[in-house]
Protein backbone atom coordinates (compact mmCIF):
# COMPACT_ATOMS: atom_id res chain seq x y z
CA UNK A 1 0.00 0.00 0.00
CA UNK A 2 1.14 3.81 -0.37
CA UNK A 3 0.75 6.31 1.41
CA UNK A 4 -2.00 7.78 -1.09
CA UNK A 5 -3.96 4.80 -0.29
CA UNK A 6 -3.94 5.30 3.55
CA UNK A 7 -1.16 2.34 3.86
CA UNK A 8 2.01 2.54 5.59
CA UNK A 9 5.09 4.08 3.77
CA UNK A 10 7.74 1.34 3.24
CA UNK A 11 11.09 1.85 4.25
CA UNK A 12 13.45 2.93 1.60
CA UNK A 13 16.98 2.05 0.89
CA UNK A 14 19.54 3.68 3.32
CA UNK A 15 16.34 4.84 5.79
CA UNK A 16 17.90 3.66 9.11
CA UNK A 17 16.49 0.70 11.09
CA UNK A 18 13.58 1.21 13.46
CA UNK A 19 16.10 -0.10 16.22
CA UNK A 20 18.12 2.96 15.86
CA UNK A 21 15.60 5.38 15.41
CA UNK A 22 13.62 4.59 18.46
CA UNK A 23 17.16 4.31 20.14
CA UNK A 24 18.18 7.49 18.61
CA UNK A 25 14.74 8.91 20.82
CA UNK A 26 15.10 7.57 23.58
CA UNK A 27 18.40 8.95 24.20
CA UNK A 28 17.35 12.47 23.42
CA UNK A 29 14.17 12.78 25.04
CA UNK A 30 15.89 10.93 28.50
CA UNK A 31 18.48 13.66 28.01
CA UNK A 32 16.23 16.54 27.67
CA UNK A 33 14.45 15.29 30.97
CA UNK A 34 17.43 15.04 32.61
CA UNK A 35 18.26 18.47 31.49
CA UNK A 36 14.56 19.66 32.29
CA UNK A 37 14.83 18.43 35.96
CA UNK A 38 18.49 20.28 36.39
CA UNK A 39 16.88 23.35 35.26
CA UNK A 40 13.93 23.35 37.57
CA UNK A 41 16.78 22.23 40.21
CA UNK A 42 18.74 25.37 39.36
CA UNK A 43 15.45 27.49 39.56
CA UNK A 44 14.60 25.72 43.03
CA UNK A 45 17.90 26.86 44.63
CA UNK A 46 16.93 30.78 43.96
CA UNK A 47 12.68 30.43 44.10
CA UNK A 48 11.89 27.47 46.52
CA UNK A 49 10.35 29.92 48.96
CA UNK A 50 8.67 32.69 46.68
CA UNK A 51 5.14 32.41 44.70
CA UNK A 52 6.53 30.51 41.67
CA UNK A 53 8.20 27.79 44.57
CA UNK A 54 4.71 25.46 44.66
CA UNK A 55 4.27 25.84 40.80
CA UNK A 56 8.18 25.24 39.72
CA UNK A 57 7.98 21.97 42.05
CA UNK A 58 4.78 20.78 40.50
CA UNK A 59 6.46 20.94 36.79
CA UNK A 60 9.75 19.31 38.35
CA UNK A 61 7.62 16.27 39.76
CA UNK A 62 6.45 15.98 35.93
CA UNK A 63 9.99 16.04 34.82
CA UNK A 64 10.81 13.61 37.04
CA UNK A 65 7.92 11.28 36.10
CA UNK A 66 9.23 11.40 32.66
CA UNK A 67 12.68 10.84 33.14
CA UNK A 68 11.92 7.17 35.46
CA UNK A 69 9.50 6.65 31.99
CA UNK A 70 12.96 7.56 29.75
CA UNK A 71 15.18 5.67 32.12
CA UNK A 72 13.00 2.54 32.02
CA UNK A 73 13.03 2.50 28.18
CA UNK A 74 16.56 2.81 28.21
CA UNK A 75 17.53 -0.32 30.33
CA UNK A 76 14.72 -2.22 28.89
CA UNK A 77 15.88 -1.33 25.10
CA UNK A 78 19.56 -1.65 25.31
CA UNK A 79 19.95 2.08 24.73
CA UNK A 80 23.21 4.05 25.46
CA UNK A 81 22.92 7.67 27.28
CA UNK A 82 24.22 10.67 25.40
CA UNK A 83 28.30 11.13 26.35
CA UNK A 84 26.90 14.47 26.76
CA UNK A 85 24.72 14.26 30.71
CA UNK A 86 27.71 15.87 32.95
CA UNK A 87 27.76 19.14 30.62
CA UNK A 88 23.64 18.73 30.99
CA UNK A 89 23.95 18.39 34.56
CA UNK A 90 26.09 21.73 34.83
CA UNK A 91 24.76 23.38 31.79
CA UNK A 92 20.91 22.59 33.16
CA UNK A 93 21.42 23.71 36.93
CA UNK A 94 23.27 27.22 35.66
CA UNK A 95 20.40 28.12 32.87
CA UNK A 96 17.60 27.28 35.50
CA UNK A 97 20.06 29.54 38.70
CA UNK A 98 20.45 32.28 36.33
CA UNK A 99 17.18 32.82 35.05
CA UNK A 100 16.08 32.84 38.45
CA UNK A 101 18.39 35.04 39.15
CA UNK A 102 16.77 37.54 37.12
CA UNK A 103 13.62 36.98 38.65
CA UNK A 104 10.53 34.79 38.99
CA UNK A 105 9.34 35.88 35.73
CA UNK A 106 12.67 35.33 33.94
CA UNK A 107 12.31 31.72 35.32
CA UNK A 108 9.03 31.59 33.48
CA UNK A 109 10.68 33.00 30.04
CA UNK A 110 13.06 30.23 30.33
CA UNK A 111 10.37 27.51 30.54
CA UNK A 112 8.25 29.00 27.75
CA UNK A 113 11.47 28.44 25.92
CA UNK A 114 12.62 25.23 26.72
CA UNK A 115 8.76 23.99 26.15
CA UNK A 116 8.12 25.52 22.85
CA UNK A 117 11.26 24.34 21.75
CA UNK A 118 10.39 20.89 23.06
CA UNK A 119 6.75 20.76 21.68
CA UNK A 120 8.44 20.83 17.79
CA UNK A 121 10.72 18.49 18.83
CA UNK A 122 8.04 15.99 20.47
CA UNK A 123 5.90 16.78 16.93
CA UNK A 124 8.48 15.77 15.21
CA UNK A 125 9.06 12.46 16.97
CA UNK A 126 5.12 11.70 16.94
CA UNK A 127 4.93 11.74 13.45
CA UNK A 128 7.80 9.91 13.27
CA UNK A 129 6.30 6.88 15.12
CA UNK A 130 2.75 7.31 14.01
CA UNK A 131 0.71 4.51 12.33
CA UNK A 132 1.54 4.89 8.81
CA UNK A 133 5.60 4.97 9.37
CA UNK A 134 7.97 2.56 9.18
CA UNK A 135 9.27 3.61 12.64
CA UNK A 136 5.75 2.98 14.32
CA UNK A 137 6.16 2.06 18.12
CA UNK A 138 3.18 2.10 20.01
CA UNK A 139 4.76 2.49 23.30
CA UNK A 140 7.58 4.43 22.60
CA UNK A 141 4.76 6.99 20.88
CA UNK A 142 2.51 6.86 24.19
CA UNK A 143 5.37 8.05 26.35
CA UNK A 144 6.18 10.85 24.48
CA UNK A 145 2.26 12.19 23.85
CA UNK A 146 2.27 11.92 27.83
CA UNK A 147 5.53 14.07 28.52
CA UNK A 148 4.31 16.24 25.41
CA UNK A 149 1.24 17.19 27.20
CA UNK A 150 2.91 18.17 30.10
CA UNK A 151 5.30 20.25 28.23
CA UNK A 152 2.33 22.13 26.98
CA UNK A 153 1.13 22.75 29.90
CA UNK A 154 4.07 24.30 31.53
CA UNK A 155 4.41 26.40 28.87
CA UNK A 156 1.52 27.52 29.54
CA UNK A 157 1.90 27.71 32.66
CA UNK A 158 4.62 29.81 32.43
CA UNK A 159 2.69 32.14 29.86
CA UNK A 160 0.38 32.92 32.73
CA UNK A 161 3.16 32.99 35.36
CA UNK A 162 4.33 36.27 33.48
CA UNK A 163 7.14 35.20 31.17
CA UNK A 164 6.29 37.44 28.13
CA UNK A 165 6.80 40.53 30.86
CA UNK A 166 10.19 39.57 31.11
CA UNK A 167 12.57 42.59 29.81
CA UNK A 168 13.71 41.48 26.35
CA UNK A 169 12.13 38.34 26.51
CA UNK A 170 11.99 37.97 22.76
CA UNK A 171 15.70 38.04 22.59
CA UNK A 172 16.28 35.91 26.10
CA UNK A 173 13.81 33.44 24.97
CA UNK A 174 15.03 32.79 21.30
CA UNK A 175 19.06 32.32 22.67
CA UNK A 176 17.43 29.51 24.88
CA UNK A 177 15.50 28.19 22.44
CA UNK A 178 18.39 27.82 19.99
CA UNK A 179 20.54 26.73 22.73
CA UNK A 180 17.78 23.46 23.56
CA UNK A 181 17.93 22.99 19.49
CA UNK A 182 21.07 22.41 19.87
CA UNK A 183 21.50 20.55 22.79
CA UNK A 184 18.90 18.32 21.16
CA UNK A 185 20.63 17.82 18.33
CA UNK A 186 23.84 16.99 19.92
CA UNK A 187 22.11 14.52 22.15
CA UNK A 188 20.63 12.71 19.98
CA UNK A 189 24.47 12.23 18.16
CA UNK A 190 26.52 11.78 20.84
């Protein structure tokens, strides 16, 4: 069947196996929970006992819910963490510190950023494993929709936590969304 026909799209020659494409996730979305739960760590050591203290703990829980789901799929599925976690663990604590250091609603601009930058990614990777790919994996696909709707709503969250009031939050917000584009990238490689 073809793809015009409602059937699934055969893989091609040189498309990779579905082993290392769902590997290839796996890795990258553990990572960017890992990373996600060092930022809201970082934010914690500055905000733990201001307004935004209750709400930042509720979206770490999440994060941490989703790593244990990331960190089960790993050691059930043979997968290999990125080379790149101690730079995440520093690099994740110091974004989440510093924004806080600029305030509670700097804290929120860096979540908006993270999450919109993780809702393409998380698109991506849906369609990816969907029903009419090659790459379909049922469970692998019902992790991410989980995390991805938790993503969305800290983003939203953080919307109506005040990020957009943040002084020069358009230019804050894109250099951490192109740094998370590339951390994604580079997880997913190394």
């Amino acid at each position: 069947m073809t793809l015009e026909t409602g059937g699934k799209r055969p893989a091609m020659p040189g498309d990779p196996s579905r082993e290392a494409v769902t590997h290839r996730m796996i890795r990258v979305d553990q990572a960017g929970e890992y990373g996600a739960r060092r930022i809201y760590a970082g934010q914690m050591a500055v905000l733990d006992h201001t307004r935004s203290g209750p709400t930042i703990r509720h979206m770490a829980a999440q994060e941490e819910a989703h790593l244990k789901a990331f960190d089960r799929l790993m050691v059930e599925r043979r997968v290999r963490p990125t080379m790149l976690a101690p730079v995440w663990h520093v690099a994740g604590f110091a974004l989440g510190a510093a924004t806080a250091l600029m305030g509670e609603k700097a804290a929120m601009a860096c979540t908006t950023a993270i999450e919109e930058a993780i809702d393409e990614h998380y698109t991506r990777q849906r369609e990816t494993l969907g029903p009419d790919s090659p790459y379909e994996d049922g469970e692998l696909l019902g992790v991410i929709e989980t995390c991805h709707a938790d993503e969305l709503e800290h983003r939203d969250t953080a919307y109506n936590h005040g990020a957009a009031e943040t002084p020069a939050y358009g230019l804050l917000s894109g250099l951490i969304k192109a740094g998370a584009k590339t951390a994604i990238w580079l997880s997913e490689r190394v």
